[in-house]
C-alpha atoms as a PDB file:
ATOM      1  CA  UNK A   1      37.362 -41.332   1.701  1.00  0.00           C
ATOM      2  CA  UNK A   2      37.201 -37.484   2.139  1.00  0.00           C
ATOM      3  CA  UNK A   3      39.789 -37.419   4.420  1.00  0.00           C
ATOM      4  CA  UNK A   4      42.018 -39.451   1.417  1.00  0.00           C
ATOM      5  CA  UNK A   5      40.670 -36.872  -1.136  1.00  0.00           C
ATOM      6  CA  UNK A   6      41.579 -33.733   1.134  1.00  0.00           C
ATOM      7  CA  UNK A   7      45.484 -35.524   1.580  1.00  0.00           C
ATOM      8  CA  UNK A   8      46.084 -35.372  -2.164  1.00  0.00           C
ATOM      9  CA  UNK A   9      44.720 -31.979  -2.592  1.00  0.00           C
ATOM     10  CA  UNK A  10      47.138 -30.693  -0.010  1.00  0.00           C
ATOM     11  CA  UNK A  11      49.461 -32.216  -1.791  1.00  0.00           C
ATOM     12  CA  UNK A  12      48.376 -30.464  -5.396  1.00  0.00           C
ATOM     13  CA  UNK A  13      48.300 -26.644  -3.139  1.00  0.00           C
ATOM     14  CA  UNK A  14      52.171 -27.109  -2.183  1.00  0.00           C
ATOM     15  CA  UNK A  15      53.069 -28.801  -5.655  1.00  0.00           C
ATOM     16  CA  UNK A  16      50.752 -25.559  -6.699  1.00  0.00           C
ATOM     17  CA  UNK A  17      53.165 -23.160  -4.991  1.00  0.00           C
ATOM     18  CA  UNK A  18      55.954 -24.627  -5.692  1.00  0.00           C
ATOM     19  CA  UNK A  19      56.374 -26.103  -8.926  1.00  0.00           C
ATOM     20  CA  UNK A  20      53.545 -23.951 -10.538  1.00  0.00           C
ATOM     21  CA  UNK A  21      55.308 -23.810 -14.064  1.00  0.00           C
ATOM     22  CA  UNK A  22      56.511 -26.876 -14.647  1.00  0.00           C
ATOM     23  CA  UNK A  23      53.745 -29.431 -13.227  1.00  0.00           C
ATOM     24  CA  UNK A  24      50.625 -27.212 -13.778  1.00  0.00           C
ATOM     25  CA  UNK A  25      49.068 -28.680 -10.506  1.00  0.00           C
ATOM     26  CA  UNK A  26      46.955 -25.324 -10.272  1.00  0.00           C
ATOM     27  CA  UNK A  27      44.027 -23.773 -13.130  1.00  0.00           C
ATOM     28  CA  UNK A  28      45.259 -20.732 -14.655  1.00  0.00           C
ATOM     29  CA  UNK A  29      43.335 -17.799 -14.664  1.00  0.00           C
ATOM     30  CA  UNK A  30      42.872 -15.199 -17.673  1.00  0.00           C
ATOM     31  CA  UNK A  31      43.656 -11.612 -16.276  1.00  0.00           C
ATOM     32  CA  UNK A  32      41.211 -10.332 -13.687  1.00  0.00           C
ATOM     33  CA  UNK A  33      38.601  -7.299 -14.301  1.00  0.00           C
ATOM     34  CA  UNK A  34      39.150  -4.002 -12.800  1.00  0.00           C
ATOM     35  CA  UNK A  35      36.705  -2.912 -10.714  1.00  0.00           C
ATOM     36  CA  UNK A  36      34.531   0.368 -11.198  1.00  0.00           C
ATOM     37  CA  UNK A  37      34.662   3.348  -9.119  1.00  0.00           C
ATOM     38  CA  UNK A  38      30.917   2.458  -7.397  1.00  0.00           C
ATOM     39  CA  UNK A  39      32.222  -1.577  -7.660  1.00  0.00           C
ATOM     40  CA  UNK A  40      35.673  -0.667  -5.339  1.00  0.00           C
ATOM     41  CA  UNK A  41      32.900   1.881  -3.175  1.00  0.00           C
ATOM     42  CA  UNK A  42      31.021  -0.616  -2.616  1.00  0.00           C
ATOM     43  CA  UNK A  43      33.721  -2.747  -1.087  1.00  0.00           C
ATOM     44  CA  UNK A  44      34.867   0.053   0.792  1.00  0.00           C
ATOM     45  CA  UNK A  45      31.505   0.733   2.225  1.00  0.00           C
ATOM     46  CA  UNK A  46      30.894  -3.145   3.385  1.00  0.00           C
ATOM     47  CA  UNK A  47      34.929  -3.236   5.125  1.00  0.00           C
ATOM     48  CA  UNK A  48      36.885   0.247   4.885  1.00  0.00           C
ATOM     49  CA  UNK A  49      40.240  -0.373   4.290  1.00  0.00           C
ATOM     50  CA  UNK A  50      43.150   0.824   6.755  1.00  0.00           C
ATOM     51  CA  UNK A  51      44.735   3.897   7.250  1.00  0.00           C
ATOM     52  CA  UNK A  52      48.064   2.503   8.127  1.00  0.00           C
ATOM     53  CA  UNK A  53      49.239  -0.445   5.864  1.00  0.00           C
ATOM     54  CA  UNK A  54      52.709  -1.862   6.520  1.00  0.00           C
ATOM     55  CA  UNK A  55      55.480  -1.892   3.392  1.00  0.00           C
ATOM     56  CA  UNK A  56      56.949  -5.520   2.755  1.00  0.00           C
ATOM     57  CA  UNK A  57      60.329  -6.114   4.501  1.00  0.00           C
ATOM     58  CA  UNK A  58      62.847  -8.569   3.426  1.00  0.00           C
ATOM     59  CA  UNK A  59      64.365 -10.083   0.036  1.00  0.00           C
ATOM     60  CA  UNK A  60      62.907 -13.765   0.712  1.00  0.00           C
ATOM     61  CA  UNK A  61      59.244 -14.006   1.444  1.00  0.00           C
ATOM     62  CA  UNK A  62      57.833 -16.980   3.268  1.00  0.00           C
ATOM     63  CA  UNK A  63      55.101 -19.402   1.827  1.00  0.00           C
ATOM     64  CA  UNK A  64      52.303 -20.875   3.901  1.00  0.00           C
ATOM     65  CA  UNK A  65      49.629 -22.700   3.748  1.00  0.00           C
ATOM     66  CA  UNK A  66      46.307 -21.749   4.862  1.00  0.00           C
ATOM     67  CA  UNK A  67      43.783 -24.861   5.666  1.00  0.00           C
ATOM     68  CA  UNK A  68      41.780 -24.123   8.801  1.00  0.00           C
ATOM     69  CA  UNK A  69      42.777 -26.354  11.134  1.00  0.00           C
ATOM     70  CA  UNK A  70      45.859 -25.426  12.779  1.00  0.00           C
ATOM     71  CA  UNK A  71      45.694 -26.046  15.990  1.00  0.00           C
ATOM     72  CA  UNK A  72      46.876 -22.662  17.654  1.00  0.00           C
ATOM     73  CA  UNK A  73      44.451 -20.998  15.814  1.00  0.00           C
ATOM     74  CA  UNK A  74      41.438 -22.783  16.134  1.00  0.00           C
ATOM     75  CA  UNK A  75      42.492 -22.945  20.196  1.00  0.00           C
ATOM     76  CA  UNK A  76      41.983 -19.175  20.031  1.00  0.00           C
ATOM     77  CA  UNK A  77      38.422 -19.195  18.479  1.00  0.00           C
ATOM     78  CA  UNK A  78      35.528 -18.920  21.288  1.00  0.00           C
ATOM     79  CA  UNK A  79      34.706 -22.440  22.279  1.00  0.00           C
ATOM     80  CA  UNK A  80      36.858 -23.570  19.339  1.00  0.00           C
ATOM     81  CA  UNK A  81      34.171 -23.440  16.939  1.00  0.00           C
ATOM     82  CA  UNK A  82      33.414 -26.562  18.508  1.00  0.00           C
ATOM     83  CA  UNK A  83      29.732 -26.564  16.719  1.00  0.00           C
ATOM     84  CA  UNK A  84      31.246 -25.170  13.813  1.00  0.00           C
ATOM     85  CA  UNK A  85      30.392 -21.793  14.237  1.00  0.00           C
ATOM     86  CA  UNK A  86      33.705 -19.608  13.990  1.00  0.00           C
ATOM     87  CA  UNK A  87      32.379 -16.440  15.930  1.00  0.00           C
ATOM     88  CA  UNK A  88      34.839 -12.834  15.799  1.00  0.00           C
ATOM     89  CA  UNK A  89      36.518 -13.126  19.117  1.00  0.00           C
ATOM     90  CA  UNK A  90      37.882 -11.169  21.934  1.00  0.00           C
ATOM     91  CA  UNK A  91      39.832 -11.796  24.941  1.00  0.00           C
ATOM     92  CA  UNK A  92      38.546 -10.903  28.326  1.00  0.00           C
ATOM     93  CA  UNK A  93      40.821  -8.786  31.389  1.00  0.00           C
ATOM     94  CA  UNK A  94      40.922 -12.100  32.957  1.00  0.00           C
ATOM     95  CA  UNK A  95      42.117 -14.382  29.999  1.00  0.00           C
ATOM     96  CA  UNK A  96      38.340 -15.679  28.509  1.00  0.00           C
ATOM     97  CA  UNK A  97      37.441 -15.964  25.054  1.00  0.00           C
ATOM     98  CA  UNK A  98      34.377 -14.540  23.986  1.00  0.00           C
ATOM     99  CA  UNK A  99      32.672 -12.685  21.901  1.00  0.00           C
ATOM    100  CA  UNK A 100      34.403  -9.715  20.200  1.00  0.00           C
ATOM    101  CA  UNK A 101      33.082  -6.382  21.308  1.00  0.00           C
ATOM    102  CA  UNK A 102      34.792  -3.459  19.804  1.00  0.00           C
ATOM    103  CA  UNK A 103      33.716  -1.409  22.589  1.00  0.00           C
ATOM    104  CA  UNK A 104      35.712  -3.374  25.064  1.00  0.00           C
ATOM    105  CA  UNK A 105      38.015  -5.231  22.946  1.00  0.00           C
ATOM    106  CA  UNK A 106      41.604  -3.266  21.456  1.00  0.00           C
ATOM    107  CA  UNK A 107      42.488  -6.538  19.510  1.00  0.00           C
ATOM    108  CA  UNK A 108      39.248  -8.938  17.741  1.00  0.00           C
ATOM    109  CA  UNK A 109      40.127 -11.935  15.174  1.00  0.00           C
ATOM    110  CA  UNK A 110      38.498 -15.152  13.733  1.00  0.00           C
ATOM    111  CA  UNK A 111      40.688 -17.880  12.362  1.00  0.00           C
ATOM    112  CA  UNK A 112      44.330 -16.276  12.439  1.00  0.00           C
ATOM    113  CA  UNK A 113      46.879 -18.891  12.072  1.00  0.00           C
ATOM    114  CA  UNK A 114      50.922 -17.858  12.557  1.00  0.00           C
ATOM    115  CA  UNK A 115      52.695 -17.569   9.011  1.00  0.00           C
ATOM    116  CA  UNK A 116      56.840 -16.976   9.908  1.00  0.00           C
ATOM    117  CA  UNK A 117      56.995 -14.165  11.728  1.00  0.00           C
ATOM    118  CA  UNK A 118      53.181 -12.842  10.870  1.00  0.00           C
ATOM    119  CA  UNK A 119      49.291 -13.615  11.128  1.00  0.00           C
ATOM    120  CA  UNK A 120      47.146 -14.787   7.978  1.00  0.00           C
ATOM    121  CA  UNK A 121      43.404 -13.482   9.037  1.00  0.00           C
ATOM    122  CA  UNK A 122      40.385 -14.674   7.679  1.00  0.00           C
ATOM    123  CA  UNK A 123      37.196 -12.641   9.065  1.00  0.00           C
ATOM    124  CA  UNK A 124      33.908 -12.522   8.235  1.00  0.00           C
ATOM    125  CA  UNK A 125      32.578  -9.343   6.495  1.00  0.00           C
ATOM    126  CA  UNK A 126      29.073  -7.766   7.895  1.00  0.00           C
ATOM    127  CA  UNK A 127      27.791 -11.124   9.756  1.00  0.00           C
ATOM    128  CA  UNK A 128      30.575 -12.276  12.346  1.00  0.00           C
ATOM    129  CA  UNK A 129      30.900 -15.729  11.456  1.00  0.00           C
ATOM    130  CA  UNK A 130      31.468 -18.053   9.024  1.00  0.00           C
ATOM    131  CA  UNK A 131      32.254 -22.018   9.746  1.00  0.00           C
ATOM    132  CA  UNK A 132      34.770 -24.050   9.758  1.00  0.00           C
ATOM    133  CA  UNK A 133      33.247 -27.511   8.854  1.00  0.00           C
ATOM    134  CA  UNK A 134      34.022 -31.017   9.996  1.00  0.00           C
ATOM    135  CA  UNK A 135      35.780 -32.838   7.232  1.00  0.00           C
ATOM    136  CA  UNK A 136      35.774 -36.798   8.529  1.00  0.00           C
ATOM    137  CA  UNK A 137      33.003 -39.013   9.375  1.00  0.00           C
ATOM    138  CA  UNK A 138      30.837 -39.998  11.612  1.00  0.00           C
ATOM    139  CA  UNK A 139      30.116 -36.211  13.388  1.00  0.00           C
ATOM    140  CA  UNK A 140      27.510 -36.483  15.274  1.00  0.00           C
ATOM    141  CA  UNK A 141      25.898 -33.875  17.749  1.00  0.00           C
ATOM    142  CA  UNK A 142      26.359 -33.530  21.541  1.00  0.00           C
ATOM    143  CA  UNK A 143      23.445 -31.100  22.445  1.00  0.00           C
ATOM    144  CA  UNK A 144      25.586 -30.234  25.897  1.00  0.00           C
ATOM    145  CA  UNK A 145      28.649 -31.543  26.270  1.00  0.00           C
ATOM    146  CA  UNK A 146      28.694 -30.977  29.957  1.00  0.00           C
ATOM    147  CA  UNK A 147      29.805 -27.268  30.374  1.00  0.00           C
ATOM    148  CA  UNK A 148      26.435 -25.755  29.789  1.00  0.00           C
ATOM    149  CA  UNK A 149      27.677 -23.429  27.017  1.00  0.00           C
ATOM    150  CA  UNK A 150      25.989 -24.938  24.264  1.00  0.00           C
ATOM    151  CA  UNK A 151      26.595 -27.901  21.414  1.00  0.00           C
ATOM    152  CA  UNK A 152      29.028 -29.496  19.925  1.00  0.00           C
ATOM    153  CA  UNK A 153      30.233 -31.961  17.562  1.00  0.00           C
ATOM    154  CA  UNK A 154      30.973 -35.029  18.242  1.00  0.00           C
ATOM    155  CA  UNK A 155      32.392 -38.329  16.849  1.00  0.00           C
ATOM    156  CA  UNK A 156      29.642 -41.911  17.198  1.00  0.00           C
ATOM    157  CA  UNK A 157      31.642 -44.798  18.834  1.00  0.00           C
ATOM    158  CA  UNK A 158      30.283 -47.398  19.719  1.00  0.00           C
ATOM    159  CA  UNK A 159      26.594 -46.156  19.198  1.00  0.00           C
ATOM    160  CA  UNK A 160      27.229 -42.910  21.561  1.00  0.00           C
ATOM    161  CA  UNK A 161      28.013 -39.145  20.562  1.00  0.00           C
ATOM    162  CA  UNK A 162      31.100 -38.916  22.285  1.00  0.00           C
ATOM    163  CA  UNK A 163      33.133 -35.507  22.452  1.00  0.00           C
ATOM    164  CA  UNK A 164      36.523 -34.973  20.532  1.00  0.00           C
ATOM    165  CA  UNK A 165      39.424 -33.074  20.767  1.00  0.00           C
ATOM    166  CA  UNK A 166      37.745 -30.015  18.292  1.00  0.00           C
ATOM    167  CA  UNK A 167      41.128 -28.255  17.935  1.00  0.00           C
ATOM    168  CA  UNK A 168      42.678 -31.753  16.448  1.00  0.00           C
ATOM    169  CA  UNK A 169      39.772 -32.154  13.614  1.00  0.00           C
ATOM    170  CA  UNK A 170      40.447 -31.815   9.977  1.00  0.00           C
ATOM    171  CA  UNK A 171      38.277 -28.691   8.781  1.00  0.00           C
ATOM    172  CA  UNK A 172      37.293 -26.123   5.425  1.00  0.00           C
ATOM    173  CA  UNK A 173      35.619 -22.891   5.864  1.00  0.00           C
ATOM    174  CA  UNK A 174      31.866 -22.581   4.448  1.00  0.00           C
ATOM    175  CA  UNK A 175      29.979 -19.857   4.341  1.00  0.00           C
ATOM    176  CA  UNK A 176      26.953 -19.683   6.518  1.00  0.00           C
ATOM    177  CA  UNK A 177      24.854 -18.018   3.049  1.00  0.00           C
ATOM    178  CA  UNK A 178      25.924 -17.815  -0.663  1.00  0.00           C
ATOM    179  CA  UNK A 179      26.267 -13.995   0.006  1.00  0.00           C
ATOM    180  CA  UNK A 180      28.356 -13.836   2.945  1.00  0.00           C
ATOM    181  CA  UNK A 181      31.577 -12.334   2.060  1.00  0.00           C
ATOM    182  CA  UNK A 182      34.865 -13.482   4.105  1.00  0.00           C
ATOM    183  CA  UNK A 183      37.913 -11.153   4.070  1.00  0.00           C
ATOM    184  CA  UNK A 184      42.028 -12.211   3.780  1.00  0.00           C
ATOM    185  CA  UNK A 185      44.213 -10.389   5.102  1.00  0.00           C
ATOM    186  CA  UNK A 186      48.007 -10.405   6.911  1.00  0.00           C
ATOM    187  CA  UNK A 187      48.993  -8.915   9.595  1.00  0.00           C
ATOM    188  CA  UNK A 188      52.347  -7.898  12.101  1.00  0.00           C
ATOM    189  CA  UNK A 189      52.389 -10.388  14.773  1.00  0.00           C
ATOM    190  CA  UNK A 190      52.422  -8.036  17.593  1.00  0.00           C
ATOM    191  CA  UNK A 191      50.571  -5.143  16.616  1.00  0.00           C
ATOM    192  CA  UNK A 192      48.421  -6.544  14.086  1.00  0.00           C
ATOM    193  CA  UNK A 193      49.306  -4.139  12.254  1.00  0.00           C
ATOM    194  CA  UNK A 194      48.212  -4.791   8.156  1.00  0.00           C
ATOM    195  CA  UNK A 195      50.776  -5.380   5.411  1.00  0.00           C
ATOM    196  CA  UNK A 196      51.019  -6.474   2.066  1.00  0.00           C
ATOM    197  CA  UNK A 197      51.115  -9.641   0.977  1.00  0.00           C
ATOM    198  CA  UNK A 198      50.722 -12.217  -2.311  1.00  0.00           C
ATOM    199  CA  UNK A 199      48.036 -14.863  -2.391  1.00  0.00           C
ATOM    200  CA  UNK A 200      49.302 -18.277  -4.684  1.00  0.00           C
ATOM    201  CA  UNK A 201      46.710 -20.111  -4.490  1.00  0.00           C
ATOM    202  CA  UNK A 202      43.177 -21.197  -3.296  1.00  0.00           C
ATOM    203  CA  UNK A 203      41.480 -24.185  -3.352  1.00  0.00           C
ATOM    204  CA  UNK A 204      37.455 -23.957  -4.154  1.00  0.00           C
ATOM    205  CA  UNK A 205      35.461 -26.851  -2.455  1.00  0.00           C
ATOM    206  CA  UNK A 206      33.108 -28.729  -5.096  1.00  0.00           C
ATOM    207  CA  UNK A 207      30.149 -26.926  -3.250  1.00  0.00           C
ATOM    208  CA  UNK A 208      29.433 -23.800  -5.986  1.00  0.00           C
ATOM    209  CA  UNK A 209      32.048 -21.275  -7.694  1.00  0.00           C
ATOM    210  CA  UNK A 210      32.722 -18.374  -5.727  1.00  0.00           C
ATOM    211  CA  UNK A 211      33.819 -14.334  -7.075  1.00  0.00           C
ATOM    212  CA  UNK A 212      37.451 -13.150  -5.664  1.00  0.00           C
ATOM    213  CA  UNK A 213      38.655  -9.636  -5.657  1.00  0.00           C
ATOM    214  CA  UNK A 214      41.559  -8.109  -4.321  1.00  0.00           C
ATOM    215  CA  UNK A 215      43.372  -4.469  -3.486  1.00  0.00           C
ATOM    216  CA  UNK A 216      46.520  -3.394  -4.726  1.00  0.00           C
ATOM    217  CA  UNK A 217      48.545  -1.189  -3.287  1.00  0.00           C
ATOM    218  CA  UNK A 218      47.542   1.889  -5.597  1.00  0.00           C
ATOM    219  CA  UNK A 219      44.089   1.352  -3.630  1.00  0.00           C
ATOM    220  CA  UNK A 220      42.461   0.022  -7.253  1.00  0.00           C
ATOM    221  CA  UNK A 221      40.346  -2.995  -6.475  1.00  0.00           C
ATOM    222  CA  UNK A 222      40.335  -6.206  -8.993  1.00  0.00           C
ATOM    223  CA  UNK A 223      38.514  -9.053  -9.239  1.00  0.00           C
ATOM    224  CA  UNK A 224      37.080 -12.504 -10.855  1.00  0.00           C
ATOM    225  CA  UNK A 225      33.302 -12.672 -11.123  1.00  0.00           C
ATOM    226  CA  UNK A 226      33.526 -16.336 -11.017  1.00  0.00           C
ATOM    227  CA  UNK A 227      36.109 -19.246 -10.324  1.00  0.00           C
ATOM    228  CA  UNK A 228      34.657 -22.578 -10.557  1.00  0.00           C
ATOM    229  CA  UNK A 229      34.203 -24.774  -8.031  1.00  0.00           C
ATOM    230  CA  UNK A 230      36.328 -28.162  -7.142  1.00  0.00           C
ATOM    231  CA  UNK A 231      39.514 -26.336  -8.479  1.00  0.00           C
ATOM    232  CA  UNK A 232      42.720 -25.495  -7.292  1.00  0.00           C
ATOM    233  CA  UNK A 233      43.422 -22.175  -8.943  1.00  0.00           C
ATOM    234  CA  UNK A 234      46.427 -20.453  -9.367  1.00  0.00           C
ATOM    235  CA  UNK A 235      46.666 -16.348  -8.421  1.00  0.00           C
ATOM    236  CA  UNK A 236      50.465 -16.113  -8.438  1.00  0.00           C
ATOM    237  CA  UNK A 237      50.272 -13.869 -11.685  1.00  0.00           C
ATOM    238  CA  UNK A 238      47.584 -11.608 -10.049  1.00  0.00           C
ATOM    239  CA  UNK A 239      47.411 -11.352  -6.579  1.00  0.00           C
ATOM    240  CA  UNK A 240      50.676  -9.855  -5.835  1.00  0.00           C
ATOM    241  CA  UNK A 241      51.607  -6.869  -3.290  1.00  0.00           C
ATOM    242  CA  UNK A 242      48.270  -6.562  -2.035  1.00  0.00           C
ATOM    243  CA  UNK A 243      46.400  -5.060   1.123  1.00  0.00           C
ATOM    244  CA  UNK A 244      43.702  -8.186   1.149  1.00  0.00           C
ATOM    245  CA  UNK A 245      41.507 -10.693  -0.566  1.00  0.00           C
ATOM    246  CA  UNK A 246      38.023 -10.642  -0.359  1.00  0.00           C
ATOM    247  CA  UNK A 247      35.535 -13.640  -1.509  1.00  0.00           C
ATOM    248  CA  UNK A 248      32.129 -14.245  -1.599  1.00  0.00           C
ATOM    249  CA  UNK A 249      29.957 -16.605  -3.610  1.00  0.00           C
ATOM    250  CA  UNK A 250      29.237 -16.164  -7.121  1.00  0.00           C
ATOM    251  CA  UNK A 251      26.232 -14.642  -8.763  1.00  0.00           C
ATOM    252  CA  UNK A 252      25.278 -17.345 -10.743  1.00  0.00           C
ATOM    253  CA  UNK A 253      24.772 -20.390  -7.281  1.00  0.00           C
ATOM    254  CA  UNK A 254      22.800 -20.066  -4.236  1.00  0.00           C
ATOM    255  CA  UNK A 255      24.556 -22.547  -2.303  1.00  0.00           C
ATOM    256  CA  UNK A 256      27.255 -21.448   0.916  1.00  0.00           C
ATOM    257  CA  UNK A 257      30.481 -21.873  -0.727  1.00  0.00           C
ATOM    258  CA  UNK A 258      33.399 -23.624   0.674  1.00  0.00           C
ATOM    259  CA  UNK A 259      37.187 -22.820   0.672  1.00  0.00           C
ATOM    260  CA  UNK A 260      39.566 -25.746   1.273  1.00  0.00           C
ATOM    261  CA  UNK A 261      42.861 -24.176   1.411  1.00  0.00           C
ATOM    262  CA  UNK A 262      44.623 -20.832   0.378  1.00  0.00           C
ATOM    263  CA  UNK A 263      48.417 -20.312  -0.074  1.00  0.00           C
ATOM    264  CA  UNK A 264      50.409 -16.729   0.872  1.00  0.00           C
ATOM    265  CA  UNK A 265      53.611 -15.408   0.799  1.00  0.00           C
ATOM    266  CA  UNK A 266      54.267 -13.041   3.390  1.00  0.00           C
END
């Protein structure tokens, strides 16, 4: 039943992106609030911003959709956030996947899934994870799934937790706390390398309502103190030309909050 429900609401985020004014498949939003001087240092202070951000290149843009559970990118998350967890990650010399260490690491990511000819980032802000939740039934938990790194999900069949192929499962990001911010942001392919970008769309999970603010290029931050939950709302207006999205949960829940889907142009 939840994986029917999730179908049509992927459905409503590309009818969202792409037909916007004439179907109304998204919420609108009333214009966001600008945020103070000690409201944008505050959001400095928690994730400064970059030194080098990369002008937009190109007279057509590319639209993607965001849903956590792409395949490639979930393959490049330590142990695949196979218990949900979706730790910051590094690469070792030798080719292993582990946990990010700045110290040791020139290149650290979360869930960073390939849009055209760039990298959509979401990473945790502060706390170095967030999760990327089973959506379909019957999860179940293997307590050692034979590799002596720890649990997993798994799928009950036939009255056993059996493993499954965790890069192949249907997933949303929750927060691990209401308070937990998660930060947005796109990146050069290569060098990582920031650059602006547009966010469409995003699609809050019935869980609670979460707050959204963003950065324009003129380094002014803006936000939303709350967007309510189970919506599909529509940023196209708003969130245009920016350095990166940040989101936490709102002030008035205690819940983790849950993101379903986001749409970008590049």
């Amino acid at each position: 039943m939840r994986s029917r429900s999730r179908g049509k609401m992927r459905i409503s985020m590309v009818l969202c992106a792409l037909f916007t004014l004439t179907l109304g498949a998204c919420a609108h939003l009333d214009p966001p609030r600008q945020a103070t001087s000690e409201q944008a240092a505050e959001r400095e202070k928690e994730s400064a911003t970059p030194n080098i951000i990369q002008a937009r290149t190109g007279s057509s843009p590319e639209q993607c959709t965001v849903t956590f559970d792409d395949p490639s990118a979930l393959a490049q998350i330590r142990l695949f956030a196979r218990d949900s967890f979706a730790w910051t990650t590094g690469r070792s010399s030798s080719g292993e996947l582990e946990f990010c260490d700045p110290s040791r690491h020139s290149d650290c990511w979360t869930y960073r899934q390939r849009c055209t000819t760039h990298d959509v980032n979401v990473d945790p802000v502060i706390w170095g994870h967030f999760h990327l939740s089973f959506e379909t039934g019957g999860i179940c938990i293997i307590f050692d799934p034979g590799d002596a790194l720890g649990p997993a999900f798994g799928r009950r069949i036939d009255g056993r937790c059996t493993s499954i192929p965790w890069v192949f499962e249907q997933r949303v990001l929750h927060s691990h706390l209401s308070d937990h911010w998660i930060k947005i942001w796109v990146g050069n392919a290569a060098s990582h390398t920031p650059r602006y970008f547009d966010m469409e769309s995003v699609w809050v999970l019935p869980d609670r309502s979460i707050q959204l603010w963003f950065r324009k290029r003129d380094g002014t931050w803006w936000f939303w103190p709350e967007l309510g939950a189970g919506t599909i709302w529509n940023t196209r207006d708003w969130i245009r030309d920016v350095s990166e999205v940040r989101i936490s949960g709102a002030r008035s829940g205690a819940a983790p909050y849950g993101i379903g889907a986001f749409g970008i142009r590049d």
